[in-house]
N, C-alpha and C. Protein backbone atom coordinates (compact mmCIF):
# COMPACT_ATOMS: atom_id res chain seq x y z
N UNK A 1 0.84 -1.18 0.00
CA UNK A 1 0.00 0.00 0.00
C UNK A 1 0.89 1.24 0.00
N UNK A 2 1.13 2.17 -1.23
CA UNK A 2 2.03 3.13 -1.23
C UNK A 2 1.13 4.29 -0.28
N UNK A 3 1.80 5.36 0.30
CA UNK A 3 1.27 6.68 0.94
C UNK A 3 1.40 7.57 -0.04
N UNK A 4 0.15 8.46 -0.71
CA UNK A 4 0.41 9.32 -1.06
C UNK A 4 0.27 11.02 -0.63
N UNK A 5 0.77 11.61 -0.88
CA UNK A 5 0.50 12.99 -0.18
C UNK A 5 1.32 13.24 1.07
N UNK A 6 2.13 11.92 1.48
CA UNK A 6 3.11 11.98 2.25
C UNK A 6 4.37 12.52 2.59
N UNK A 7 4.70 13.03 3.89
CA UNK A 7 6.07 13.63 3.39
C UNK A 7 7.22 12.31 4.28
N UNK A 8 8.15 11.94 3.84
CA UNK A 8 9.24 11.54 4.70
C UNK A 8 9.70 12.46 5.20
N UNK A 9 9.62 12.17 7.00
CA UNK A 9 10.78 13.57 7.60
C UNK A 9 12.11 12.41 7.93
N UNK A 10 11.83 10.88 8.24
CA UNK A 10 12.68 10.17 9.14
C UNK A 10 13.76 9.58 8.58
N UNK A 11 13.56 9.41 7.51
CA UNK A 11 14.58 8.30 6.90
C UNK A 11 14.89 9.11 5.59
N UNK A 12 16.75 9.13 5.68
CA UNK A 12 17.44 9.84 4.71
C UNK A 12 17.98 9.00 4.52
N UNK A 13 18.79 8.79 2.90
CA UNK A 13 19.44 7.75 2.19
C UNK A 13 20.49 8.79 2.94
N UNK A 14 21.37 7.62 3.39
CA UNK A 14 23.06 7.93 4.16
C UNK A 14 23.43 8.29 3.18
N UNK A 15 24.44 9.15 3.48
CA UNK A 15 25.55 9.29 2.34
C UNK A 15 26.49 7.70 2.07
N UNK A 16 26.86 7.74 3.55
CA UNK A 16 27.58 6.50 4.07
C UNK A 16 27.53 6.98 5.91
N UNK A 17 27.28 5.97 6.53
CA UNK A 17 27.89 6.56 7.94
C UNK A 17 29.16 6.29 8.35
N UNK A 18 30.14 5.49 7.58
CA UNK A 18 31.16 5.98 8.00
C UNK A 18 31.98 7.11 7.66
N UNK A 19 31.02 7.54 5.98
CA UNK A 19 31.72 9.27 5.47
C UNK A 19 31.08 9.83 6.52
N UNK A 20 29.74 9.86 7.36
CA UNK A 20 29.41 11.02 7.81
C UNK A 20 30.02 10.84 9.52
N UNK A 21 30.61 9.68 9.83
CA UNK A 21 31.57 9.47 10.96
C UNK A 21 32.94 10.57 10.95
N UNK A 22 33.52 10.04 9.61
CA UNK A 22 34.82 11.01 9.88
C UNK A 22 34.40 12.48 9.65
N UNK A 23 33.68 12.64 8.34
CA UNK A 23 32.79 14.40 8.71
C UNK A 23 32.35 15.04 9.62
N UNK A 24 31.73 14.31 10.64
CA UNK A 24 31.51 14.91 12.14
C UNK A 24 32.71 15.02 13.13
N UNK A 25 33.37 14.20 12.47
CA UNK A 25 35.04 14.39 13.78
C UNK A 25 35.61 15.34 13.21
N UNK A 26 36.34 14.97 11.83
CA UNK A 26 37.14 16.83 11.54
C UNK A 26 36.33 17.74 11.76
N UNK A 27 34.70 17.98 11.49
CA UNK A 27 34.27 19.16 12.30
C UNK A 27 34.20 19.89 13.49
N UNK A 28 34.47 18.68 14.27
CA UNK A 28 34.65 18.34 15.92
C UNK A 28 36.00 18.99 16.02
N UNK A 29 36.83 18.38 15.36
CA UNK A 29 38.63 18.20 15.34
C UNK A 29 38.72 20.29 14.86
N UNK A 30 38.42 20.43 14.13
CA UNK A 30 38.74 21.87 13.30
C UNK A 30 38.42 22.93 14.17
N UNK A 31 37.96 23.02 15.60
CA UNK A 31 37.43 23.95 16.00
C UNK A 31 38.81 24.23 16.79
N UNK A 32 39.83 23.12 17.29
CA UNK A 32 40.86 23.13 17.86
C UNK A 32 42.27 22.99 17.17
N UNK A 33 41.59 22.80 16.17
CA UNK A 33 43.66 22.00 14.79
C UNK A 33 43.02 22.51 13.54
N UNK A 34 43.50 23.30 12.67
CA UNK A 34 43.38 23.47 11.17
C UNK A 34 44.99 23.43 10.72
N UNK A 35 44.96 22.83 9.72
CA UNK A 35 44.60 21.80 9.15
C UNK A 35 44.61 20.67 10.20
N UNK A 36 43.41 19.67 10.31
CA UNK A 36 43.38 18.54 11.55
C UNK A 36 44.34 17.34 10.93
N UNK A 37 45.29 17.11 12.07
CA UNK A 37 46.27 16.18 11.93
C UNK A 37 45.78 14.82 11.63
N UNK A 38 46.21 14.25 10.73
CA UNK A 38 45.86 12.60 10.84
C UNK A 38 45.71 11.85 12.13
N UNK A 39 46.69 11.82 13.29
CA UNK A 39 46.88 11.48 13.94
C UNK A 39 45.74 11.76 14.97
N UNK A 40 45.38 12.52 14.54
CA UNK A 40 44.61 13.26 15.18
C UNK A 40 42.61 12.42 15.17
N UNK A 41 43.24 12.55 14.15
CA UNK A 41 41.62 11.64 13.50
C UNK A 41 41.76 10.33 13.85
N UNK A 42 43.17 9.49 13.54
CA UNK A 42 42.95 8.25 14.13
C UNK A 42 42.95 7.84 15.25
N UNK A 43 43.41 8.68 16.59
CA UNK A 43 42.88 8.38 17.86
C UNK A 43 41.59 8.68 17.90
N UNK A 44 40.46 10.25 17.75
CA UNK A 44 39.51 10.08 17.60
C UNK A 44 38.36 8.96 17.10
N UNK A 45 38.94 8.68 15.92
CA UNK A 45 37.77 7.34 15.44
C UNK A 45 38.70 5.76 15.82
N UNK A 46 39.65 5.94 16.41
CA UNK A 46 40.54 4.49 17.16
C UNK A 46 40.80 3.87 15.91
N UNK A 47 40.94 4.62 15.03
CA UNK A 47 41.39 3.49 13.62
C UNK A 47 43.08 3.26 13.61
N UNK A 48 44.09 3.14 12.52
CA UNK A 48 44.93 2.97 12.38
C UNK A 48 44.91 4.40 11.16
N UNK A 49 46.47 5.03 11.97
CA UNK A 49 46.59 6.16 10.65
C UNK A 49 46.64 6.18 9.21
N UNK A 50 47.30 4.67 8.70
CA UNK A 50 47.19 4.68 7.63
C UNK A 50 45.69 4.40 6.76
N UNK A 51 44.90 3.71 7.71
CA UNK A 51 43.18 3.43 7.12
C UNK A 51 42.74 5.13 7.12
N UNK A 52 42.97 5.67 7.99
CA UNK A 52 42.35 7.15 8.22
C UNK A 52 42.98 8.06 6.60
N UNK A 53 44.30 7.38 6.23
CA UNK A 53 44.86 8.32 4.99
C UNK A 53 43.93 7.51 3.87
N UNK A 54 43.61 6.77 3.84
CA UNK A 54 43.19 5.73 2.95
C UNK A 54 41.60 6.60 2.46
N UNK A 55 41.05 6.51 3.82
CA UNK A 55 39.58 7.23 3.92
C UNK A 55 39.60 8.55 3.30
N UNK A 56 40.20 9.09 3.65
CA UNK A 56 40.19 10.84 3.86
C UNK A 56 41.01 10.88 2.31
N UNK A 57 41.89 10.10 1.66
CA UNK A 57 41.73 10.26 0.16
C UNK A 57 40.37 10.09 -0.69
N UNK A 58 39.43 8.85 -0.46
CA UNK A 58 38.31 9.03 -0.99
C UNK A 58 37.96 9.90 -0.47
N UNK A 59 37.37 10.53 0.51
CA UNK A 59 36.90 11.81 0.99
C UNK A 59 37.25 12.72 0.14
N UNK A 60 38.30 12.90 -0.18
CA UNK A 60 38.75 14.21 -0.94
C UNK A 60 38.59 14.00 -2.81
N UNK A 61 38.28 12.67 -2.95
CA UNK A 61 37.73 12.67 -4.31
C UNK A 61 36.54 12.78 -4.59
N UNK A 62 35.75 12.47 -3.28
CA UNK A 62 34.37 12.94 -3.39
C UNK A 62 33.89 14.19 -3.23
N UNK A 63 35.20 14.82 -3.14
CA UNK A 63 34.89 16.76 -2.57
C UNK A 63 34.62 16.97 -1.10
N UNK A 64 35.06 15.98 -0.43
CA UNK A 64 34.20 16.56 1.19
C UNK A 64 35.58 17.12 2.06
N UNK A 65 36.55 16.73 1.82
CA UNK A 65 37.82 17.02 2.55
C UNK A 65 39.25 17.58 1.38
N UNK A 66 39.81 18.66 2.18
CA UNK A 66 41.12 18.65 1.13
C UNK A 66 42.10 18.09 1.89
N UNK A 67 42.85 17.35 1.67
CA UNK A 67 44.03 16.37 1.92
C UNK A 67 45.11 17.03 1.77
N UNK A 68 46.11 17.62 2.84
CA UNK A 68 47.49 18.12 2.31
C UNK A 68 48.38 16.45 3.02
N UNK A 69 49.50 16.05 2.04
CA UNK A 69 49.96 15.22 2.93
C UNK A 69 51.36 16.07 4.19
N UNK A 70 51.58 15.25 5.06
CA UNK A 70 52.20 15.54 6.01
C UNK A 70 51.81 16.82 7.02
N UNK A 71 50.25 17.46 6.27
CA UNK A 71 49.79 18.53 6.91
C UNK A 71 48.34 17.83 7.73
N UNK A 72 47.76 17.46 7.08
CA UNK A 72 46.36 16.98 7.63
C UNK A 72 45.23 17.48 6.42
N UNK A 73 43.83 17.73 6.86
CA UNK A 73 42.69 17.47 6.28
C UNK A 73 41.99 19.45 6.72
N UNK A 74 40.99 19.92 6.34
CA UNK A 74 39.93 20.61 6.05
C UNK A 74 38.94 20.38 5.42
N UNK A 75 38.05 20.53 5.71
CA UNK A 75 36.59 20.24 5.13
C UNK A 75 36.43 21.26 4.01
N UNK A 76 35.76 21.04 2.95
CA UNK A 76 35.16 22.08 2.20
C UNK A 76 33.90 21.81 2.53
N UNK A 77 33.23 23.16 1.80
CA UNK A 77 31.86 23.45 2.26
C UNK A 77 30.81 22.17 2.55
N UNK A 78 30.95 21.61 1.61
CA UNK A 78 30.18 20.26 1.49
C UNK A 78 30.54 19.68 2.03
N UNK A 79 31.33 18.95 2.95
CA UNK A 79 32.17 18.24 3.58
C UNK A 79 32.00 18.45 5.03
N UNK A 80 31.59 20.52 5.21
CA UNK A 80 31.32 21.10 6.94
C UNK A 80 29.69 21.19 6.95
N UNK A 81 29.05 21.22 5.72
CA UNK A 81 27.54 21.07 6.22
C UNK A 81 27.28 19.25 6.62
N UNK A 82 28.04 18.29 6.23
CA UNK A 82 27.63 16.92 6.48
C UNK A 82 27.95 16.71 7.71
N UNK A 83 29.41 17.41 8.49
CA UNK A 83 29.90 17.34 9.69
C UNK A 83 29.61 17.86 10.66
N UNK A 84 28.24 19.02 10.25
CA UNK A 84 27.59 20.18 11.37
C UNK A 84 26.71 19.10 11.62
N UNK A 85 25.76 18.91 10.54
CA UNK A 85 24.24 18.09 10.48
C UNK A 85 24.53 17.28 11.50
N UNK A 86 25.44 16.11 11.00
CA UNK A 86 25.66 15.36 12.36
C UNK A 86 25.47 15.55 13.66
N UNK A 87 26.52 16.38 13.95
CA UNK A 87 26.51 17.04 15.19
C UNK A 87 25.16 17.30 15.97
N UNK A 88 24.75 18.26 14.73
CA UNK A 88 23.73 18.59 15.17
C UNK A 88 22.55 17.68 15.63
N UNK A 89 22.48 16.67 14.71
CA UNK A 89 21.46 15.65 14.53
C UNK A 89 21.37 14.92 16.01
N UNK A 90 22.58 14.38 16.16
CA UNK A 90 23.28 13.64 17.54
C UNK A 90 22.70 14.55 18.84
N UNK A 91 22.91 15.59 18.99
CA UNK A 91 22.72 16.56 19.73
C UNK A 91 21.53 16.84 20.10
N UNK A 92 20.79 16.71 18.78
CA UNK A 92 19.11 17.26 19.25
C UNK A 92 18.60 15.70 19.92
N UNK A 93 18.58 14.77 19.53
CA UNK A 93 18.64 13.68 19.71
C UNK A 93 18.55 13.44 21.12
N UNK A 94 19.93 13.70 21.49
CA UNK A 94 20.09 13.70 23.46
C UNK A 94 19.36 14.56 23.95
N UNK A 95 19.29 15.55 23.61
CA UNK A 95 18.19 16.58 24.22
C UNK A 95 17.13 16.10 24.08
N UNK A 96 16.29 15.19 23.12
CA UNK A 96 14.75 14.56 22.88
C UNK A 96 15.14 13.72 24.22
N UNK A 97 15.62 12.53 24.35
CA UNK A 97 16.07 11.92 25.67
C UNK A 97 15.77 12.55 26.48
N UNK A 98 16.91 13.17 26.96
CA UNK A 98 16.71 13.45 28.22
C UNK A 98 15.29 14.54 28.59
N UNK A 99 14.80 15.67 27.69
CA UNK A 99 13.71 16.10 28.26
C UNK A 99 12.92 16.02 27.76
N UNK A 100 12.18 15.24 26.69
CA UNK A 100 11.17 14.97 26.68
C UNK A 100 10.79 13.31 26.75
N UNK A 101 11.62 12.50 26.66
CA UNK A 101 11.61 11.31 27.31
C UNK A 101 12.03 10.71 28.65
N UNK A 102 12.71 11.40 28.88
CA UNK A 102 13.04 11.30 30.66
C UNK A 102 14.21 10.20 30.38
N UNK A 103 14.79 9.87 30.03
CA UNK A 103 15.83 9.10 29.72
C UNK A 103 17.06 9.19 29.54
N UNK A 104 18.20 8.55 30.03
CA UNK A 104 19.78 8.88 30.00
C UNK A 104 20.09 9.20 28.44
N UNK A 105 20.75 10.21 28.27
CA UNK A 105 21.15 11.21 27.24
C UNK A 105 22.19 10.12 26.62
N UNK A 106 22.20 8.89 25.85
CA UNK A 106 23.15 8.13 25.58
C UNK A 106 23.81 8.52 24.13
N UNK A 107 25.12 9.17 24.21
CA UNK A 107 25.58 9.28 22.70
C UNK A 107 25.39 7.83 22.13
N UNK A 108 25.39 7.13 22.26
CA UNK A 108 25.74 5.79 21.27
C UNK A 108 24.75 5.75 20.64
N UNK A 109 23.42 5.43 21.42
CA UNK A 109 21.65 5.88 21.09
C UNK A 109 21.47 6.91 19.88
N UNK A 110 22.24 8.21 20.00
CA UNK A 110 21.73 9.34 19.48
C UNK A 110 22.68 9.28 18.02
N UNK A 111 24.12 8.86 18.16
CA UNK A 111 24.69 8.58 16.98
C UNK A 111 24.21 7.25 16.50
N UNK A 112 23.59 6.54 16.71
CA UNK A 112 23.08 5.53 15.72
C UNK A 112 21.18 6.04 15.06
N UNK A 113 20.92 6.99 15.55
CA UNK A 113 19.86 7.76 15.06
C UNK A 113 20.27 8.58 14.11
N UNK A 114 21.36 9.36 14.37
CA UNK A 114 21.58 10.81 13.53
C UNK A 114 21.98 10.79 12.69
N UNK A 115 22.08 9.46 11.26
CA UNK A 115 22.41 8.76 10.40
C UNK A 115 21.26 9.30 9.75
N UNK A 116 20.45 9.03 10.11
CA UNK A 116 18.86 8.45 9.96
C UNK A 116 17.94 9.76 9.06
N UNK A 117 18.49 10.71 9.86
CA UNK A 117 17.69 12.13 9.55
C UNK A 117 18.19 12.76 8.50
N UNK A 118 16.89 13.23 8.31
CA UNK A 118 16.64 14.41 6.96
C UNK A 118 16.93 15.79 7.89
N UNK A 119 17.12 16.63 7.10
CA UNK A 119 17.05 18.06 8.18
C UNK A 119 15.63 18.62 8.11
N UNK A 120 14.65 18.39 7.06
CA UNK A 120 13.42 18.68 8.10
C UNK A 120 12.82 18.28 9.00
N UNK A 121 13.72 16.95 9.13
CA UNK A 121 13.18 16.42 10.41
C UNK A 121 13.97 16.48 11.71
N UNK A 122 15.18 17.05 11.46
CA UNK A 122 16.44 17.87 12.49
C UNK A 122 15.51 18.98 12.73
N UNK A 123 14.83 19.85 11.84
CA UNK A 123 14.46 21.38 12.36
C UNK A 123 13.25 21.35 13.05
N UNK A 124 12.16 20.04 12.25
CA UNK A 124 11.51 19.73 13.00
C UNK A 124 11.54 19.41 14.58
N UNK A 125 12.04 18.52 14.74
CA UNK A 125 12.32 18.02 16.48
C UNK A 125 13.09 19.14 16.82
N UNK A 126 13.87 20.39 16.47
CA UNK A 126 14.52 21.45 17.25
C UNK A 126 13.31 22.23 17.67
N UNK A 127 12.24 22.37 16.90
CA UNK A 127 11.15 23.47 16.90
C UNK A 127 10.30 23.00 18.33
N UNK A 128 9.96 21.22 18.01
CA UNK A 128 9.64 20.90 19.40
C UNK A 128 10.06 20.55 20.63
N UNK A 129 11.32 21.07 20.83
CA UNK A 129 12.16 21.20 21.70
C UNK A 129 12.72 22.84 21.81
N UNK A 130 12.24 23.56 21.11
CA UNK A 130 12.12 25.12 21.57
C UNK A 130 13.38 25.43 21.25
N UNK A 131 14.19 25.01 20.66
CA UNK A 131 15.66 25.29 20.01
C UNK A 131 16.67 25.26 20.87
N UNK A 132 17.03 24.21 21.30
CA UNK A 132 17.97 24.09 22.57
C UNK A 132 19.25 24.60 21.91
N UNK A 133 20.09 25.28 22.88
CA UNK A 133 21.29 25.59 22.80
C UNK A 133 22.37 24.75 23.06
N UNK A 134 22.32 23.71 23.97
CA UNK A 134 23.19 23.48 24.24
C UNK A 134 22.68 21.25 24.64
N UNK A 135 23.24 20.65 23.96
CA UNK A 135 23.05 18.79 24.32
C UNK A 135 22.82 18.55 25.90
N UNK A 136 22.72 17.66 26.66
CA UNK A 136 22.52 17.84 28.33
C UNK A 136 23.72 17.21 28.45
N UNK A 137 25.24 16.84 27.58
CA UNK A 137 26.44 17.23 27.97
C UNK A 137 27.09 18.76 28.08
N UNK A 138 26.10 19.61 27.66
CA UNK A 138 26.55 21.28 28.04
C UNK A 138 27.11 21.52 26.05
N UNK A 139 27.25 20.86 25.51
CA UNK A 139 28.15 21.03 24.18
C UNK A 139 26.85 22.03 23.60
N UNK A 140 27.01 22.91 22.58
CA UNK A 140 26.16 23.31 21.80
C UNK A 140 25.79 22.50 20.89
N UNK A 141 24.48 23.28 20.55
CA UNK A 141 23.76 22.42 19.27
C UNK A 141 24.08 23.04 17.92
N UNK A 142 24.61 23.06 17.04
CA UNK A 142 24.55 23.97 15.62
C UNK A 142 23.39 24.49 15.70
N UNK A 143 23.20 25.49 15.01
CA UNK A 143 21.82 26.03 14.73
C UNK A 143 21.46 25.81 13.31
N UNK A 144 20.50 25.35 12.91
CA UNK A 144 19.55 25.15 11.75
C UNK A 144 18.39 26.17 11.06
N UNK A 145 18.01 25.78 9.92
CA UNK A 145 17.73 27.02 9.35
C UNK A 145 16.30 27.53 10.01
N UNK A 146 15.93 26.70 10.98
CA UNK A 146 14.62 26.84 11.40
C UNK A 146 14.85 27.93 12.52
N UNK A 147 15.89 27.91 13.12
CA UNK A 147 16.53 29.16 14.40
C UNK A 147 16.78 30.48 13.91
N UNK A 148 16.68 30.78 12.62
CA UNK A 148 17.23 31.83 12.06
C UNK A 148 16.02 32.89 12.49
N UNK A 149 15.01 32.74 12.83
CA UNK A 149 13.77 34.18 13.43
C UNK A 149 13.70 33.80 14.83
N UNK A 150 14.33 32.77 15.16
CA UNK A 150 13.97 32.15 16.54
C UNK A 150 14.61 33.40 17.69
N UNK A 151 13.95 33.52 18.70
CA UNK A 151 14.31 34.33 19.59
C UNK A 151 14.43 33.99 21.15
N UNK A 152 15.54 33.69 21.53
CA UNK A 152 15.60 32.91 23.05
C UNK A 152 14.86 34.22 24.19
């Protein structure tokens, strides 16, 4: 029985989650290291440095990262909106947990969700959560295009 007139908010074709794994860490990583060190990335995701050079070359043929060698990685544009979303996604996520479900704020929970989402359905659940600022680890949330008239 197809739905018509329907919208999908829940389910987004992944890019990949392990492209949108390392995209959320150099975004993570870049706020403290530009260009972010390899080394850097492979303790973050516990890989081995040379799998992390391996990755982050396809990355950079797909346009999401520029690769200097012996320097490290930067995101291009396309590359920092996949690594915000995340974030973001993860983030709103724990905040649904913990206050409107009453439930322990579990990253593992919220990154195996934040795969999942479309961003109208990120701006959605921000709107019904009143646009939180900040995950109930204290981290901020990115802001989405739905915050842009929003007024705390």
């Amino acid at each position: 029985m197809a739905l018509t007139g329907c919208k999908v908010l829940y389910i987004a074709p992944v890019t990949s989650e392990h492209t949108e794994e390392y995209l959320e860490a150099v975004w993570l990583l870049e706020a403290t290291e530009s260009p972010v060190k390899i080394t850097t990335i492979s303790q973050r995701l516990n890989i081995a440095p040379p799998s992390a050079v391996q990755m982050l070359k396809k990355l950079e043929a797909k346009g999401y990262v520029k690769y200097k060698v012996r320097e490290g990685v930067i995101l291009t544009r396309k590359g920092k909106k996949i690594g915000q979303q995340m974030v973001r996604n993860g983030r709103l996520i724990e905040r649904l947990m913990a206050d409107s479900l009453g439930i322990e704020a579990d990253p593992k929970i919220a990154c195996g969700i934040e795969h999942h989402m479309t961003e109208e359905f990120a701006d959605a659940l921000c709107i019904l959560l009143k646009h939180p600022e900040k995950c109930p680890h204290g981290q901020d949330i990115p802001k989405g295009k739905c915050c842009v008239n929003w007024s705390r």
